[in-house]
N, C-alpha and C. Protein backbone atom coordinates (compact mmCIF):
# COMPACT_ATOMS: atom_id res chain seq x y z
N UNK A 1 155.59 274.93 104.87
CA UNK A 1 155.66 274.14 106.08
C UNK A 1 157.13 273.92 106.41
N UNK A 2 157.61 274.29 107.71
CA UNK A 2 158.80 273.63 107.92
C UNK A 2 159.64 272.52 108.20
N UNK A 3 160.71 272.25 108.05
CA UNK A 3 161.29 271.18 107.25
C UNK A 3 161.07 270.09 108.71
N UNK A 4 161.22 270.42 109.87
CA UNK A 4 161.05 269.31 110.55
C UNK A 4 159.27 269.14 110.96
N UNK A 5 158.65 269.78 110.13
CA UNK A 5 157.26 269.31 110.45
C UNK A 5 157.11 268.45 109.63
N UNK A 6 157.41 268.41 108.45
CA UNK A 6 157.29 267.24 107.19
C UNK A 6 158.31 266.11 107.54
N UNK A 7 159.32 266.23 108.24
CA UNK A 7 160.26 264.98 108.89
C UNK A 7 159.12 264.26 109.95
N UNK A 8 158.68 265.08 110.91
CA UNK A 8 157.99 265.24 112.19
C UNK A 8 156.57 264.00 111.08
N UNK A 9 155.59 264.11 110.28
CA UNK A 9 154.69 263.42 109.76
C UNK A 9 155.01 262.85 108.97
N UNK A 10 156.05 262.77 108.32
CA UNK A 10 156.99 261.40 107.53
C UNK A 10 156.86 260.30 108.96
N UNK A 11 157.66 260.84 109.79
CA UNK A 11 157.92 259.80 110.67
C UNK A 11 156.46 258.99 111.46
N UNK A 12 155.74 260.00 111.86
CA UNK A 12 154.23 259.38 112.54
C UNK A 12 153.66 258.39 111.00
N UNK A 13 153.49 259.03 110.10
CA UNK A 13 152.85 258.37 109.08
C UNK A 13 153.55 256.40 108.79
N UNK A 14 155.05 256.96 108.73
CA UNK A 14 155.84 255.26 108.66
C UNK A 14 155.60 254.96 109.81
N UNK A 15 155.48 255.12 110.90
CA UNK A 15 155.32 254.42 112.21
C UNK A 15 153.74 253.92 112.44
N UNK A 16 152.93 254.64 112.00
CA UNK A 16 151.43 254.13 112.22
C UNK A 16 151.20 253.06 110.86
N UNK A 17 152.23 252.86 109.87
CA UNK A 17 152.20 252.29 109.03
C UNK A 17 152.32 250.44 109.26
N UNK A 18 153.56 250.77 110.13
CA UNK A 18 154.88 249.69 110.64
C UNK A 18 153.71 248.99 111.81
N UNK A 19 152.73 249.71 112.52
CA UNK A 19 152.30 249.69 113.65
C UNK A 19 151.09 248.47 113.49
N UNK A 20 150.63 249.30 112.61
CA UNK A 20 149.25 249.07 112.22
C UNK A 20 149.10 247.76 112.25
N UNK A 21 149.48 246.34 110.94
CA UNK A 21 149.06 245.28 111.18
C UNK A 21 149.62 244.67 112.38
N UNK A 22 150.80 245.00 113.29
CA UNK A 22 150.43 244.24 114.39
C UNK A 22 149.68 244.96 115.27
N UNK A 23 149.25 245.58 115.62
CA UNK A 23 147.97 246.45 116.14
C UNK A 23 147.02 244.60 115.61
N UNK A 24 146.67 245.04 114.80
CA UNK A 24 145.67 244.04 114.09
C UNK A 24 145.58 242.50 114.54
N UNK A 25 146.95 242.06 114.28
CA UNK A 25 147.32 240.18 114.92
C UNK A 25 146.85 240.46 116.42
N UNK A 26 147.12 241.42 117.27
CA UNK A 26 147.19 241.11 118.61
C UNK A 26 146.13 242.11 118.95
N UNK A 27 145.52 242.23 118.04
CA UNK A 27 143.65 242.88 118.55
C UNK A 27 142.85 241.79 119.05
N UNK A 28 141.89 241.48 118.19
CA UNK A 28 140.57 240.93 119.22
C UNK A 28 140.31 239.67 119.34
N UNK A 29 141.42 238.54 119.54
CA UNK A 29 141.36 236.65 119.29
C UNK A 29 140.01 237.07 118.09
N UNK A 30 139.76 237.33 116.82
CA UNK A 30 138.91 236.85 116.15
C UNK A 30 139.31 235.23 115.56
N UNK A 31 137.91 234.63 115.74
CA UNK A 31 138.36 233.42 115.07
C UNK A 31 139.26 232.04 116.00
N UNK A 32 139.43 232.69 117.28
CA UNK A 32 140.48 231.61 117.68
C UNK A 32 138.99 230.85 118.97
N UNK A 33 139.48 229.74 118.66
CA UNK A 33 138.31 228.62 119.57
C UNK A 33 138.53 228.73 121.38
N UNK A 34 137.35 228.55 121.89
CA UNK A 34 137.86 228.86 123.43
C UNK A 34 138.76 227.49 123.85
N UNK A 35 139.09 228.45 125.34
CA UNK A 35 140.08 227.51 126.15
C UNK A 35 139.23 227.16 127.48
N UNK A 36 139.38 226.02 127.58
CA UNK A 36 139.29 225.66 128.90
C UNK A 36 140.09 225.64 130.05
N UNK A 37 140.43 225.72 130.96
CA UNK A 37 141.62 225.09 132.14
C UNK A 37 140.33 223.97 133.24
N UNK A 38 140.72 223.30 132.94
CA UNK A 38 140.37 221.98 133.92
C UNK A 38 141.65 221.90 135.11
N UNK A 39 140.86 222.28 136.20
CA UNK A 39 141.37 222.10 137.48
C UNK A 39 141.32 221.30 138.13
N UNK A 40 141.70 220.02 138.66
CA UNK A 40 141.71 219.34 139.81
C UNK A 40 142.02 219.40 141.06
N UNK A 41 140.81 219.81 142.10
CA UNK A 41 140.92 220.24 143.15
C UNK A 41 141.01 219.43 144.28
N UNK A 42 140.16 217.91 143.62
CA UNK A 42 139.72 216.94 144.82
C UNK A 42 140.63 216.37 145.56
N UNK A 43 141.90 216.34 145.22
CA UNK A 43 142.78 215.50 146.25
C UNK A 43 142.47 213.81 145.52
N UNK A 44 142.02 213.90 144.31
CA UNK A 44 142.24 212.44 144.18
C UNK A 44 142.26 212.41 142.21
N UNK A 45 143.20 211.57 142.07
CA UNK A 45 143.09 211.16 140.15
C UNK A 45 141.89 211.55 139.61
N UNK A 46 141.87 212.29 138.55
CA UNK A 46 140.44 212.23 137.87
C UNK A 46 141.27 211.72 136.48
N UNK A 47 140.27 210.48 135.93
CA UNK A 47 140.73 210.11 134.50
C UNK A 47 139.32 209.83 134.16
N UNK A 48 139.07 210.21 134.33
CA UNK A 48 137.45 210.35 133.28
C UNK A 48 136.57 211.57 133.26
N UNK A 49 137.16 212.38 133.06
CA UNK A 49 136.71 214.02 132.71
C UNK A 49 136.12 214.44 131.51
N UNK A 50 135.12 215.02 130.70
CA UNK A 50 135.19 215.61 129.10
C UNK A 50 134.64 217.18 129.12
N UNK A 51 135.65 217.62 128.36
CA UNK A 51 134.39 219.02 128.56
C UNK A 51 133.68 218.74 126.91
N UNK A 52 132.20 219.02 127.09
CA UNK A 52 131.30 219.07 126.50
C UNK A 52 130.86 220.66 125.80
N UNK A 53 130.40 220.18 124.51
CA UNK A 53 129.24 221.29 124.02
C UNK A 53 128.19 220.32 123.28
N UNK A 54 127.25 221.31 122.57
CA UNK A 54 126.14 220.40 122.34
C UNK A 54 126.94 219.69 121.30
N UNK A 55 127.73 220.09 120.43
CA UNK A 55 128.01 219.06 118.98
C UNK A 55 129.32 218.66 118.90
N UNK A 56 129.77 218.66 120.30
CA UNK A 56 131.48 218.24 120.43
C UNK A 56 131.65 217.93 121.77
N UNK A 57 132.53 216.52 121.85
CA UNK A 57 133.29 216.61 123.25
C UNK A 57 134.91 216.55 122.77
N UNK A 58 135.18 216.65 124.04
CA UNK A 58 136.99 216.96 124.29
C UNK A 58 137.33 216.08 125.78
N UNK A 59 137.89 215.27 125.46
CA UNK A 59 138.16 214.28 126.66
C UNK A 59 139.71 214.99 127.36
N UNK A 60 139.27 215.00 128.62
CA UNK A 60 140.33 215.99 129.44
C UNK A 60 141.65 214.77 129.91
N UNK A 61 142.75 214.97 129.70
CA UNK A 61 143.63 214.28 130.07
C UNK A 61 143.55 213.60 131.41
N UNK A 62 144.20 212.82 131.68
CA UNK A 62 144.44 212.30 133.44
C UNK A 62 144.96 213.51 134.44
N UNK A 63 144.09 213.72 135.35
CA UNK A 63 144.69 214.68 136.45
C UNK A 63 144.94 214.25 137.54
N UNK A 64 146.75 214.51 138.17
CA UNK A 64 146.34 213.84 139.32
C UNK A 64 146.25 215.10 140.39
N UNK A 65 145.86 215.16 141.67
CA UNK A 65 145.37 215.97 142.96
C UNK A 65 146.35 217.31 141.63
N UNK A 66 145.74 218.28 142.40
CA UNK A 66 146.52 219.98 142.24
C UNK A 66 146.57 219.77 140.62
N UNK A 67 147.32 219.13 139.80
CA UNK A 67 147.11 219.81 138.56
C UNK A 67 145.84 220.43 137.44
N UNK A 68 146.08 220.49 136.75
CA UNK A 68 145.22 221.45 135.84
C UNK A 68 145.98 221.22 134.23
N UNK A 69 145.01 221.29 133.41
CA UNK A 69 145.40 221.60 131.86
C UNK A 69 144.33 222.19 130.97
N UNK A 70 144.92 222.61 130.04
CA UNK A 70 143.99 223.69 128.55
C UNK A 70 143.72 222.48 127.87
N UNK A 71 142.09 222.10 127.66
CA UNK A 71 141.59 222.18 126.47
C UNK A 71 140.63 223.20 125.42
N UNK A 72 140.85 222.41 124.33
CA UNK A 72 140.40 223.42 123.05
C UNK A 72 139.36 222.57 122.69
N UNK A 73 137.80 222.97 123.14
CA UNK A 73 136.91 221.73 122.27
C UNK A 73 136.59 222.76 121.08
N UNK A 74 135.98 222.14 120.17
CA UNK A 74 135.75 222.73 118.48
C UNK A 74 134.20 222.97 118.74
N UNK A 75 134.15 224.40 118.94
CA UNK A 75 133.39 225.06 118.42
C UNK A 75 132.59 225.70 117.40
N UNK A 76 131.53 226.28 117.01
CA UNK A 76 130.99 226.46 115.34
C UNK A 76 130.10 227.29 115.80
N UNK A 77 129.83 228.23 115.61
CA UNK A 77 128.60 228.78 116.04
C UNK A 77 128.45 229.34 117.30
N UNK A 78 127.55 229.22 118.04
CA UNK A 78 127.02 229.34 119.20
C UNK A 78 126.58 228.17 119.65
N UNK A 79 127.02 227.68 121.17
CA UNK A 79 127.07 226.64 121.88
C UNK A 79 126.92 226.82 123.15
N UNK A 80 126.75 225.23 124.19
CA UNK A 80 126.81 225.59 125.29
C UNK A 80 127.84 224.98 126.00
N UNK A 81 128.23 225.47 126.73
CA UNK A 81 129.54 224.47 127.43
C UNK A 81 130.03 223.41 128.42
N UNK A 82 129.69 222.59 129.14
CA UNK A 82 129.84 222.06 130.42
C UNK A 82 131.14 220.81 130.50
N UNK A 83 131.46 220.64 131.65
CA UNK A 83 132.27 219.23 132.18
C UNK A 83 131.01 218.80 132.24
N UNK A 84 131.67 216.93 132.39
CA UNK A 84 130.95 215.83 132.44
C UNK A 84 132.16 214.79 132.76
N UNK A 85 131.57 213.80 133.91
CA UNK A 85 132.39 212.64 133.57
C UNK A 85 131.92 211.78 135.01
N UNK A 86 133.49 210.78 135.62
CA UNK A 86 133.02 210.18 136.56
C UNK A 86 134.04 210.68 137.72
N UNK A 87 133.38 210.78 139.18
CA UNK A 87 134.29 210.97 140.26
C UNK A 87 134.26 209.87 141.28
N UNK A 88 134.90 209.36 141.29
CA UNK A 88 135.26 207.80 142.11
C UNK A 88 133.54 206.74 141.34
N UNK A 89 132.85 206.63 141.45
CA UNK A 89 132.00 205.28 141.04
C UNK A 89 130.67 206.26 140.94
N UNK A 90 130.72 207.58 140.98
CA UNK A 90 129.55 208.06 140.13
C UNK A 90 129.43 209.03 139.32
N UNK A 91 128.56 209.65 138.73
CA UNK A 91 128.69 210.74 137.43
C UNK A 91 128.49 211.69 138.30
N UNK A 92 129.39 213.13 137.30
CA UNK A 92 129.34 214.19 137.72
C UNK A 92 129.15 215.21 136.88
N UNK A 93 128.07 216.29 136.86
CA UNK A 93 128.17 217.04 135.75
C UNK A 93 128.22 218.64 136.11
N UNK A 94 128.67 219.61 135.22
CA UNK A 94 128.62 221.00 136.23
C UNK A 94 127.08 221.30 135.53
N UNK A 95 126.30 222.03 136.22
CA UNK A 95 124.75 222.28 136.15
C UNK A 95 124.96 223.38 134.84
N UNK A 96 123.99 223.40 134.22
CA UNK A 96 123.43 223.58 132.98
C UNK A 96 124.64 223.72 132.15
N UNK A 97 124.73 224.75 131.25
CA UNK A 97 126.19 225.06 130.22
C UNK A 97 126.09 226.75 129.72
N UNK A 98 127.77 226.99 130.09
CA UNK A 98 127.74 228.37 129.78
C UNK A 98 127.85 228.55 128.35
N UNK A 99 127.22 229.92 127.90
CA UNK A 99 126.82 229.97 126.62
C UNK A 99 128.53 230.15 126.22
N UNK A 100 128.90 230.18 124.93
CA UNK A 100 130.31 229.86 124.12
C UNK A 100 130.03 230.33 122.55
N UNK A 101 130.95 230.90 121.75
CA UNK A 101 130.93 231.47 120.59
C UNK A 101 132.27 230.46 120.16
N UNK A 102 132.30 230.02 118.88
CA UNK A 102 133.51 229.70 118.50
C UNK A 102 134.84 230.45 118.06
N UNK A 103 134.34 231.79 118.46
CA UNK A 103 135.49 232.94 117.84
C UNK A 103 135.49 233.60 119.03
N UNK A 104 136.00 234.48 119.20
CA UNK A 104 135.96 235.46 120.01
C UNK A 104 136.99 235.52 121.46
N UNK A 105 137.82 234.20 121.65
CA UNK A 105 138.87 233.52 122.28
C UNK A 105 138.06 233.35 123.88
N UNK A 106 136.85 233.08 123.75
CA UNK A 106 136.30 232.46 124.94
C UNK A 106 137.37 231.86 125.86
N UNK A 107 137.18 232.46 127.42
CA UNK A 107 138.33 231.29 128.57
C UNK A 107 136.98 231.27 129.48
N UNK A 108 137.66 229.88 129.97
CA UNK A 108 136.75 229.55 131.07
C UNK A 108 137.41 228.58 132.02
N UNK A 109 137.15 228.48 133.00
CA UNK A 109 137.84 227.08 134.23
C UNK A 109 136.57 226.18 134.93
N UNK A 110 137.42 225.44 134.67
CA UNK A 110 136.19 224.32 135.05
C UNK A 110 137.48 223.34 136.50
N UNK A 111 136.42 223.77 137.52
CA UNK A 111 136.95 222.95 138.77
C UNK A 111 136.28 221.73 139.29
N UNK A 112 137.18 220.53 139.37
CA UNK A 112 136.54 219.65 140.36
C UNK A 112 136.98 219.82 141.61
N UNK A 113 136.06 220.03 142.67
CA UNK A 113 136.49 219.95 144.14
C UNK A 113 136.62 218.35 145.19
N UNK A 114 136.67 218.90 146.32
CA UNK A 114 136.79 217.43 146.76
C UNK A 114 135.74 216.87 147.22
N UNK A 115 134.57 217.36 147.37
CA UNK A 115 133.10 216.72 147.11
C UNK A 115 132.57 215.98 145.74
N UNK A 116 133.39 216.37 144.88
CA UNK A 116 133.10 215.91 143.64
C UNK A 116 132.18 216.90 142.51
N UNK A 117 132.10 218.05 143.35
CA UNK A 117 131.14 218.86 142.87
C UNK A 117 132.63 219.90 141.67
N UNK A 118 131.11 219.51 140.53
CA UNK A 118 132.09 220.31 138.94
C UNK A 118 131.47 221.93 138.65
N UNK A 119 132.57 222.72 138.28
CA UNK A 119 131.51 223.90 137.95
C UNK A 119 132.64 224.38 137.05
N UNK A 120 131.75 225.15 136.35
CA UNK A 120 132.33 225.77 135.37
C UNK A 120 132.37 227.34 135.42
N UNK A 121 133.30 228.25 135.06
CA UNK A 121 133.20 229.62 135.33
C UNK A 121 133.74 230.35 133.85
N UNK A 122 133.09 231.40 133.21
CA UNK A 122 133.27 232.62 132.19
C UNK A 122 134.47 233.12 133.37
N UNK A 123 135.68 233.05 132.29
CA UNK A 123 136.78 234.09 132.87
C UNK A 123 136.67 235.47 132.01
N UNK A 124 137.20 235.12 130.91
CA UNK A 124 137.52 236.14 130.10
C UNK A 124 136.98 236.23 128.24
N UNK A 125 137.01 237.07 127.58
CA UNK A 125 136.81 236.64 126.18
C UNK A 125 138.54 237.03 126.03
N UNK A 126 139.00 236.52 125.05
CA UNK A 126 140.29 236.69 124.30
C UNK A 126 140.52 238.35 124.41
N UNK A 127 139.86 239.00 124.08
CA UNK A 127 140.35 240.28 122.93
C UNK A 127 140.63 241.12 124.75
N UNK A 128 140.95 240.44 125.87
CA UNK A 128 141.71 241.40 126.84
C UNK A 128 143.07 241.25 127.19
């Protein structure tokens, strides 16, 4: 075999070597808990927000009009997901709950509008 073919697969071989475990870290979110983004759409403070699953809540920070923030509720298993809380002097909940894995880097956004109406949306799983 000639000498730069054995240089030529020296080199692919150390490089798929070097490659490989980060290939691996930045493969498929295994293991990492979903994210939420809570949006505030209504044009007014929301401080009583939670996003929910069946065996965990996560109380969403104070939002005022336009902002938004990531929570991480703790997941285990297979779950379901929804907001819950209050919008000016009554409850608000987004209708049923999207299904959720605790691995797999689940995203989702959950909007309040200015009707008060909550919903929740499947963006993405992690591993894209």
């Amino acid at each position: 075999m000639p000498r730069t073919a054995v240089l030529l697969a020296g080199f692919l071989l150390g490089a798929a070597l070097l490659l490989a475990p980060a290939l691996l870290l930045a493969g498929c979110a295994r293991g990492e808990q979903p994210r939420v983004r809570v949006v505030n759409a209504s044009g007014r403070r929301l401080e009583a927000l939670w996003v929910r699953t069946q065996k965990d809540s996560v109380r969403v920070p104070s939002l005022a009009p336009g902002e938004s923030v990531e929570v991480r509720p703790r997941v285990k298993g297979e779950d379901l997901l929804w907001i819950s809380g209050r919008f000016g002097n009554r409850h608000i909940e987004s209708h049923g709950g999207d299904y959720v894995e605790g691995s797999g880097g689940y995203r989702f956004r959950a909007v309040v509008d200015s009707a008060g109406r909550a919903e929740v949306k499947f963006i993405r799983m992690g591993i894209w």
